[in-house]
Protein backbone atom coordinates (compact mmCIF):
# COMPACT_ATOMS: atom_id res chain seq x y z
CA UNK A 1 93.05 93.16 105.27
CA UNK A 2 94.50 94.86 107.98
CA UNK A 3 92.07 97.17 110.41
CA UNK A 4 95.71 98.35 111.86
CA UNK A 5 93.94 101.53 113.30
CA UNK A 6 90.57 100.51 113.97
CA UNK A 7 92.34 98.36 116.63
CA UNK A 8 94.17 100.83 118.62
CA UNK A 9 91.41 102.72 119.59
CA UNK A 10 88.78 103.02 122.10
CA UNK A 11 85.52 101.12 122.42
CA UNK A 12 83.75 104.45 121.54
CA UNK A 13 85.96 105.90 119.05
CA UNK A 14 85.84 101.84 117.64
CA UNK A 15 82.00 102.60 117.36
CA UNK A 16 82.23 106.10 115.42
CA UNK A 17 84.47 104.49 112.75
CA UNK A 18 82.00 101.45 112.51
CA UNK A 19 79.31 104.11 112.28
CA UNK A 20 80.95 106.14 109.58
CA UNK A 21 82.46 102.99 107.45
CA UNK A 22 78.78 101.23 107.44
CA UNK A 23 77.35 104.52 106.56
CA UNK A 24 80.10 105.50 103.93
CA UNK A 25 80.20 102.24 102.33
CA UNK A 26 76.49 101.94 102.03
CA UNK A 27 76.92 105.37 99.87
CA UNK A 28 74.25 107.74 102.27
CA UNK A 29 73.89 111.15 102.26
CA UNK A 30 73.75 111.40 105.90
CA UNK A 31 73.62 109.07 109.33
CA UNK A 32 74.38 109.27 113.04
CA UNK A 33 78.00 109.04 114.47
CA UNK A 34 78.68 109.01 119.04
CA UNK A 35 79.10 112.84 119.35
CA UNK A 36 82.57 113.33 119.69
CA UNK A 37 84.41 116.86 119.24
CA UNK A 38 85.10 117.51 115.80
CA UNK A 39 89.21 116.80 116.31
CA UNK A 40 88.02 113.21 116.83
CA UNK A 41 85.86 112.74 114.43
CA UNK A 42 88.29 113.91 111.84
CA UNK A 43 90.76 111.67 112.95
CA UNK A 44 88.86 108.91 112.90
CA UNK A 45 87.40 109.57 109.52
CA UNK A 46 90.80 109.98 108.36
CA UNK A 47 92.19 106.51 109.64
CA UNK A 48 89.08 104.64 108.24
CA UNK A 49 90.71 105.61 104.78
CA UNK A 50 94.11 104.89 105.98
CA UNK A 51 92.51 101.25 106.76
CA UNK A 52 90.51 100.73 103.54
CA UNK A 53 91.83 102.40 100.40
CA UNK A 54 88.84 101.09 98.80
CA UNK A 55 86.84 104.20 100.10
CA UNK A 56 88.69 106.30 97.87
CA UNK A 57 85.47 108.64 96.80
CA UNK A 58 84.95 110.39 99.97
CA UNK A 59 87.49 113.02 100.97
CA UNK A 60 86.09 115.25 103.81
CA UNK A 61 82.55 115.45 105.93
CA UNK A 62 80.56 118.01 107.82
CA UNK A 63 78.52 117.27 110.35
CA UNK A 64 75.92 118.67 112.70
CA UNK A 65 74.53 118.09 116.22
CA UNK A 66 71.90 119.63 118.38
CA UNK A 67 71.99 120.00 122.52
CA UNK A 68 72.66 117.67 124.96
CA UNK A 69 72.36 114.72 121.87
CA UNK A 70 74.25 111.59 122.43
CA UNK A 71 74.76 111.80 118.47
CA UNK A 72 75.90 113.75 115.67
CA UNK A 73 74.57 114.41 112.22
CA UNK A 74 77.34 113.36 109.57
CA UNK A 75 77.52 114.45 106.01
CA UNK A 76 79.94 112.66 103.74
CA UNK A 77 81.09 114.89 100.79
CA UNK A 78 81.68 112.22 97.77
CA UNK A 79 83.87 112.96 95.24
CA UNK A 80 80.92 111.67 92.36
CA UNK A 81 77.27 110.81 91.81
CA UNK A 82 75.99 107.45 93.30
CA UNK A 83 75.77 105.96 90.02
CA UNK A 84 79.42 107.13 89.48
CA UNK A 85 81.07 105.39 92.44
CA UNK A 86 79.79 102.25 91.51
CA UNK A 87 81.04 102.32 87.85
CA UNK A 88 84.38 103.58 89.69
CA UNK A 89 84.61 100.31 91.96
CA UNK A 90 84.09 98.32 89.75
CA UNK A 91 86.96 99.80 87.40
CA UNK A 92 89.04 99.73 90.75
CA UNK A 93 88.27 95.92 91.75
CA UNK A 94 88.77 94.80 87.68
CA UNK A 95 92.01 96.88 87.61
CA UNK A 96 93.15 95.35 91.60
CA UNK A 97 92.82 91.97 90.19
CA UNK A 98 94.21 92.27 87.10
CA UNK A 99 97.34 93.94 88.84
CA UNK A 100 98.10 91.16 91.21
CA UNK A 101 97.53 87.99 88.80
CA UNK A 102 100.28 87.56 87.50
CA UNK A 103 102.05 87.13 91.09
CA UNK A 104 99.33 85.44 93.12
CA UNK A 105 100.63 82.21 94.37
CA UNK A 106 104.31 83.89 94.43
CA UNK A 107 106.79 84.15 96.87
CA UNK A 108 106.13 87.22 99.18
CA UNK A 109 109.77 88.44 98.18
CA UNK A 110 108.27 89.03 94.99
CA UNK A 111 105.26 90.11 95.23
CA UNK A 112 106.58 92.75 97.29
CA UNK A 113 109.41 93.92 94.38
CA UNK A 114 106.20 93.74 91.99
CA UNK A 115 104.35 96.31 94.02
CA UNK A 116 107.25 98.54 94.23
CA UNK A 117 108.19 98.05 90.34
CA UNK A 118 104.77 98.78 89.59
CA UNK A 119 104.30 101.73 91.21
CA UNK A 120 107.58 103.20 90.01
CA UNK A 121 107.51 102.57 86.44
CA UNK A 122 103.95 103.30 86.07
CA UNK A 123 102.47 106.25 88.53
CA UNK A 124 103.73 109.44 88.31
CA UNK A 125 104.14 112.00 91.09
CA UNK A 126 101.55 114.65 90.97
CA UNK A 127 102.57 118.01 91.76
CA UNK A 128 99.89 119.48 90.82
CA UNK A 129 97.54 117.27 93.16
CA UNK A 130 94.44 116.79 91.59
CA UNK A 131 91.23 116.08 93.06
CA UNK A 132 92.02 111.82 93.22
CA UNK A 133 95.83 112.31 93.82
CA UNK A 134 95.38 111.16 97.72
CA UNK A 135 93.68 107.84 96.58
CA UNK A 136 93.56 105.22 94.78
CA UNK A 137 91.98 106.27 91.77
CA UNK A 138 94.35 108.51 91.15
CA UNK A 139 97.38 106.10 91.48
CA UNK A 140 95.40 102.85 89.61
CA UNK A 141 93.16 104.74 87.84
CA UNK A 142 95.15 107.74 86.78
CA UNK A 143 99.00 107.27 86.85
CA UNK A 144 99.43 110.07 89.18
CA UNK A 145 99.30 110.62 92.76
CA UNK A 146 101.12 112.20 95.78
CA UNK A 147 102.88 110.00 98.82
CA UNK A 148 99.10 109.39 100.34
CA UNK A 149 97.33 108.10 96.95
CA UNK A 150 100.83 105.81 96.80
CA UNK A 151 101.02 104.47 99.90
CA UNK A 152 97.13 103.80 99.84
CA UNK A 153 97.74 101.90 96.35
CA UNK A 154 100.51 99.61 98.13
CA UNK A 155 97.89 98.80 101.06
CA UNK A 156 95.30 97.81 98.69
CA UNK A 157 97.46 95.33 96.71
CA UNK A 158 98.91 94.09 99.74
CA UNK A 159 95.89 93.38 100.77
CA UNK A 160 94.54 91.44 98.26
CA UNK A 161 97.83 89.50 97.87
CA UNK A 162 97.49 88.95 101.77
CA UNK A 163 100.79 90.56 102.54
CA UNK A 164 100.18 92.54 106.18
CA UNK A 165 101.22 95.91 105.65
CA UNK A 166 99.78 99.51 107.08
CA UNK A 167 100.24 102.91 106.04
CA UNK A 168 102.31 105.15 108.22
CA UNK A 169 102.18 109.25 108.34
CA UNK A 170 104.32 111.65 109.68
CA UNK A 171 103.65 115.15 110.36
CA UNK A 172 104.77 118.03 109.02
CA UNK A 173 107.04 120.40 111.18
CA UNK A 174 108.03 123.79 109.77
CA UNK A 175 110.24 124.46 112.20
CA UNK A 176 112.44 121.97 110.62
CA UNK A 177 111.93 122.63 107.00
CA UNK A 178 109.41 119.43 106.87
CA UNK A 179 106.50 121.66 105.21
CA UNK A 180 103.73 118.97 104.60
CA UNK A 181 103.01 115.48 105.98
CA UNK A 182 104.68 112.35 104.26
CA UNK A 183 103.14 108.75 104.31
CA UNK A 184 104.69 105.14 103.08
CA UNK A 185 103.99 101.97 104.20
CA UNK A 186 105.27 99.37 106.78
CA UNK A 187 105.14 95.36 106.17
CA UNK A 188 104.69 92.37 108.48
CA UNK A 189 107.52 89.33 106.68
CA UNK A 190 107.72 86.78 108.23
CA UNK A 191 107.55 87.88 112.00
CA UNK A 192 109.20 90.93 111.33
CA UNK A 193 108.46 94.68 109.96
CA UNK A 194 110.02 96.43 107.43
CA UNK A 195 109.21 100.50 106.53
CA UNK A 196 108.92 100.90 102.20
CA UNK A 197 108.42 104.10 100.87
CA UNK A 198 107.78 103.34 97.51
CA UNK A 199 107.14 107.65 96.75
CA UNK A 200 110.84 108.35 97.66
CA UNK A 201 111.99 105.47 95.11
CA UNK A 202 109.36 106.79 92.49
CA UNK A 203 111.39 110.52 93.07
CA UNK A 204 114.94 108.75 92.92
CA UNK A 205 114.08 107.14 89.97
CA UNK A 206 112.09 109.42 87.72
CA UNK A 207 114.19 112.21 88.63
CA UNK A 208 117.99 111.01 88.23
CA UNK A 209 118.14 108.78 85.09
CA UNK A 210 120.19 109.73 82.43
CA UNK A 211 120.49 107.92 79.38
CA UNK A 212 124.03 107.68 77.45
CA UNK A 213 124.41 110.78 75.62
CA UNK A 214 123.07 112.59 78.99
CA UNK A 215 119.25 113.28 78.27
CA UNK A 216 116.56 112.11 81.26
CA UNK A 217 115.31 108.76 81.40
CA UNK A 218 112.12 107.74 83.36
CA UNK A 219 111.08 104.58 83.95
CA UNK A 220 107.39 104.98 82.61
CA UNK A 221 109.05 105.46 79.30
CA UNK A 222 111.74 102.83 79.88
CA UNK A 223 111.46 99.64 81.40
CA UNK A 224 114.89 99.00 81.62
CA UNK A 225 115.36 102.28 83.15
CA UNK A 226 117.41 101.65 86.65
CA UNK A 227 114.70 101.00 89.70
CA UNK A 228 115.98 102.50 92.90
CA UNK A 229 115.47 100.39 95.86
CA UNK A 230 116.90 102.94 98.50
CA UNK A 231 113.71 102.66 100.72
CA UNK A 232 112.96 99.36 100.24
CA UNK A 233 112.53 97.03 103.83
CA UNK A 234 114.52 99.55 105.67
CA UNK A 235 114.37 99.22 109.59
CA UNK A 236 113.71 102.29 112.03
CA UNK A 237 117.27 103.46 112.59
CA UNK A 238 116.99 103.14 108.63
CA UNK A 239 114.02 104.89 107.72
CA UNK A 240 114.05 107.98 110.62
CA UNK A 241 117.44 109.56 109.06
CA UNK A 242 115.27 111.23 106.65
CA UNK A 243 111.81 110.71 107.91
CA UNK A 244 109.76 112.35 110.52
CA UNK A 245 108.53 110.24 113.35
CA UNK A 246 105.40 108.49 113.08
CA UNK A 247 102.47 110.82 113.90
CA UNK A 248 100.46 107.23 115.53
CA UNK A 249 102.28 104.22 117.42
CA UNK A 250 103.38 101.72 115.22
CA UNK A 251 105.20 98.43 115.42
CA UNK A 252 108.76 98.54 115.79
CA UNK A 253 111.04 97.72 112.79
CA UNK A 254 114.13 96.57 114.51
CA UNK A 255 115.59 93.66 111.53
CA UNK A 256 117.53 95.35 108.75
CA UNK A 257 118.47 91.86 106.71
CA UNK A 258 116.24 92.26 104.08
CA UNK A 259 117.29 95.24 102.99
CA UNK A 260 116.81 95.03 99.24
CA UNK A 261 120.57 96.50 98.58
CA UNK A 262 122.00 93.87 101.60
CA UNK A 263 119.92 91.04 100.28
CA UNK A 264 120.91 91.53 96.35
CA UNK A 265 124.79 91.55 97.58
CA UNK A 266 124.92 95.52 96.39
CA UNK A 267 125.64 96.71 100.18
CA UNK A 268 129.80 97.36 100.20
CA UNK A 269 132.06 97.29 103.11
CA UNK A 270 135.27 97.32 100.97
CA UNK A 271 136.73 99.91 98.64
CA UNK A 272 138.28 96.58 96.56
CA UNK A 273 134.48 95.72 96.08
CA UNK A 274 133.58 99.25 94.76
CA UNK A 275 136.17 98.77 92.06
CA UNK A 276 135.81 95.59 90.96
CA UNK A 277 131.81 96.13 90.44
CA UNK A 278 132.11 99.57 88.79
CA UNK A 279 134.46 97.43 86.46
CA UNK A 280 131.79 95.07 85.72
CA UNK A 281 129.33 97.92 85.44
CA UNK A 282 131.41 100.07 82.37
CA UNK A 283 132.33 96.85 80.66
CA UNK A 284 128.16 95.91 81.04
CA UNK A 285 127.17 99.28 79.94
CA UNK A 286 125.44 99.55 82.73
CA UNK A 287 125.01 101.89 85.66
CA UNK A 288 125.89 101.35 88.89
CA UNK A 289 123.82 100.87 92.37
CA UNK A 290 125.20 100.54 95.38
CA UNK A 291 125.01 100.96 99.34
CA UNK A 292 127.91 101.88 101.34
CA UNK A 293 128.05 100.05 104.87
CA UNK A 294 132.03 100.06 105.56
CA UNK A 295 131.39 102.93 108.11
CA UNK A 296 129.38 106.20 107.98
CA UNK A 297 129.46 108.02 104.79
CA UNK A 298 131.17 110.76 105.52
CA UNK A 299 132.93 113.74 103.05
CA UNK A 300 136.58 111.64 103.74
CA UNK A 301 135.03 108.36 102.70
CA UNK A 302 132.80 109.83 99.63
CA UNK A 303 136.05 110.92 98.45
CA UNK A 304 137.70 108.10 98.52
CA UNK A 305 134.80 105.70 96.57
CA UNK A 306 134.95 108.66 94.01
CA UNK A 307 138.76 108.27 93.29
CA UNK A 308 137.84 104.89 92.70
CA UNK A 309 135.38 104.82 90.68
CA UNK A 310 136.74 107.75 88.53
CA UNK A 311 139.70 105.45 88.46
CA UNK A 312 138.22 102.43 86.84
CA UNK A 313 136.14 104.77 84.52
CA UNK A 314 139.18 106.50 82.99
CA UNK A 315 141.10 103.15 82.30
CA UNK A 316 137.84 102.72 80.42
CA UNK A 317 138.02 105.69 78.71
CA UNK A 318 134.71 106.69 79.83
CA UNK A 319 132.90 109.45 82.59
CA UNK A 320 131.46 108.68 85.75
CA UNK A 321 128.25 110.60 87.05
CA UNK A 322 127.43 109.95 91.21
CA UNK A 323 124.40 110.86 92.78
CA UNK A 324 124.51 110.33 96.47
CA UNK A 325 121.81 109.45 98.97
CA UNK A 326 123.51 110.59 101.91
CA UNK A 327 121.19 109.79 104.63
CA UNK A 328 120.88 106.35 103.12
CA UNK A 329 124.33 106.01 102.00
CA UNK A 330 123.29 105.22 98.50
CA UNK A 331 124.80 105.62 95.60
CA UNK A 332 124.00 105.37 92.29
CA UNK A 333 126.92 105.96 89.34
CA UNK A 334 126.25 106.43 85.20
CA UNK A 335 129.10 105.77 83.08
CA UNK A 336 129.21 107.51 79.26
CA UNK A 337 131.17 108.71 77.00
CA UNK A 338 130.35 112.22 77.76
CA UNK A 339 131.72 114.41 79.86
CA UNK A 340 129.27 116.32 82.57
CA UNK A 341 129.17 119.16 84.48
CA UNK A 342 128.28 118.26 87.58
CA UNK A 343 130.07 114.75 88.65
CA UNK A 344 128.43 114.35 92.28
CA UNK A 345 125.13 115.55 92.27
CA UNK A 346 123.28 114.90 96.05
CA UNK A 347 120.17 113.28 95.74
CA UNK A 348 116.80 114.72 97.39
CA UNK A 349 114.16 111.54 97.62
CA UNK A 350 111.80 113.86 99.44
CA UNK A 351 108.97 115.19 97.37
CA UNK A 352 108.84 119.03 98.18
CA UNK A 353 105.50 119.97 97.88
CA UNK A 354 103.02 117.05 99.03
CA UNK A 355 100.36 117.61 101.32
């Protein structure tokens, strides 16, 4: 398990967050924390639960202190009853170990598509952000959850599976239409680190299928719906076309080879190679995933891997439906027999309204 945060702070901010975990943890009502300014405090109560996703029923604190004291008076606010938290952990750890079995002992490679697969196909995105949506419960416990609850669910299997990973948070910034903070997760493979933001897959999945006579797919309701791996091991010139800067240092992801589209041969640098797999997609029934890497995806070059793929759908007598990940340079084609409006649809992994 990864104290990623704990370590990059100072000895006395190192002591608040021991104070607050041991108190937390231990489930009481109230204990003493260094006095620090209330900023501080928040921050580090916030990056405890970064670092342990197990303390999922605790959201927010007050706290208290008196003159000249060396110490404050902190208040956790739990989410349930005593009695309740323990039933809850327990459902948590039975449900955390029940996930993972079936790839402990697995290549890494794998279980890191597990955790992604899971968490696509089975947690919804909730808009509607109930109490639990920011933690685990909400993602394991629930099926829903917002980026936070996600990212916190990845951690915690990670963890258990031994797999080094953190989560990461950006900020939100108005100014630039980024209304709320966003958080995914980065992994340690091998000797290298890789960003996955298993929330923007969720989005580009459960949002875009379409099923052959045009009606939405997701995959919670299909398992052989198409998984998108567009954020999956994506470096930092990768990740930061669409992504706000890291509101804390991390480590640098620098190694793009194990991105999931290069590694599965699905990353193009030929228009020849566009054709002949949109071939083998129509006569597979199939749709079509791929990642363009022949240049930048610009409007001249879109235009050109549309000709082509309308090409080889109309010697197949059949329609061809793109969605486009521009910053990402993804794109993902259905085939059918019926005709829709929109052919090139732009895809929007973001989710709008988290907090």
């Amino acid at each position: 398990m990864e104290a990623y945060y704990y370590n990059q702070m100072s000895k006395l901010h190192q002591s608040a967050y021991h104070a607050m975990k041991e108190g937390i943890t231990s489930l009481q009502t109230s204990f003493t924390v260094p006095r620090l300014d209330a900023r501080e405090l928040s921050d580090i109560f916030f990056k405890i639960r970064l670092d342990h996703p197990e303390i999922f029923y605790v959201t927010t604190f007050t706290f208290r202190y008196y003159q000249d004291a060396s110490h404050v008076e902190f208040f956790p606010e739990y989410l349930f009853d005593k009695n309740k938290i323990r039933e809850h952990q327990k459902a948590m750890e039975s449900r955390i170990a029940k996930l993972i079995r079936p790839v402990q002992g697995k290549p890494v490679k794998e279980q890191e598509q597990y955790i992604h697969d899971f968490v696509v196909q089975n947690i919804r995105y909730d808009k509607l952000k109930k109490p639990y949506s920011h933690e685990i419960i909400g993602a394991l416990g629930q099926g829903v959850s917002v980026c936070e609850g996600i990212s916190k669910a990845v951690k915690i299997l990670c963890d258990r599976l031994h797999i080094w990973c953190i989560i990461v948070i950006c900020d939100a910034d108005p100014e630039h239409g980024v209304k709320y903070r966003h958080a995914w997760n980065l992994l340690k493979l091998d000797k290298s680190y890789y960003h996955l933001d298993c929330t923007f897959d969720n989005t580009l999945t459960n949002g875009h299928q379409v099923s052959a006579d045009g009606t939405p797919v997701t995959a919670k309701n299909n398992p052989d719906a198409l998984i998108r791996y567009d954020y999956f091991n994506l470096c930092d010139e990768q990740i930061y076309r669409d992504h706000r800067r890291a509101m804390y240092p991390v480590p640098a992801a620098t190694d793009n080879s194990r991105f999931f589209y290069k590694e599965a041969k699905l990353s193009f640098t030929k228009l020849e190679d566009v054709q002949k797999r949109s071939i083998q997609a129509i006569r597979k029934k199939k749709p079509l995933v791929f990642h363009w890497r022949g240049g930048y995806l610009t409007k001249d070059i879109l235009n050109e891997l549309v000709k082509i793929i309308h090409e080889a759908a109309l010697e197949k007598d059949v329609h061809a439906r793109i969605h486009v990940n521009w910053p990402q340079a993804v794109l993902k084609v259905d085939f059918s027999q019926v005709i829709t409006q929109d052919e090139i649809i732009t895809d929007e992994a973001d989710e709008s309204d988290d907090e």
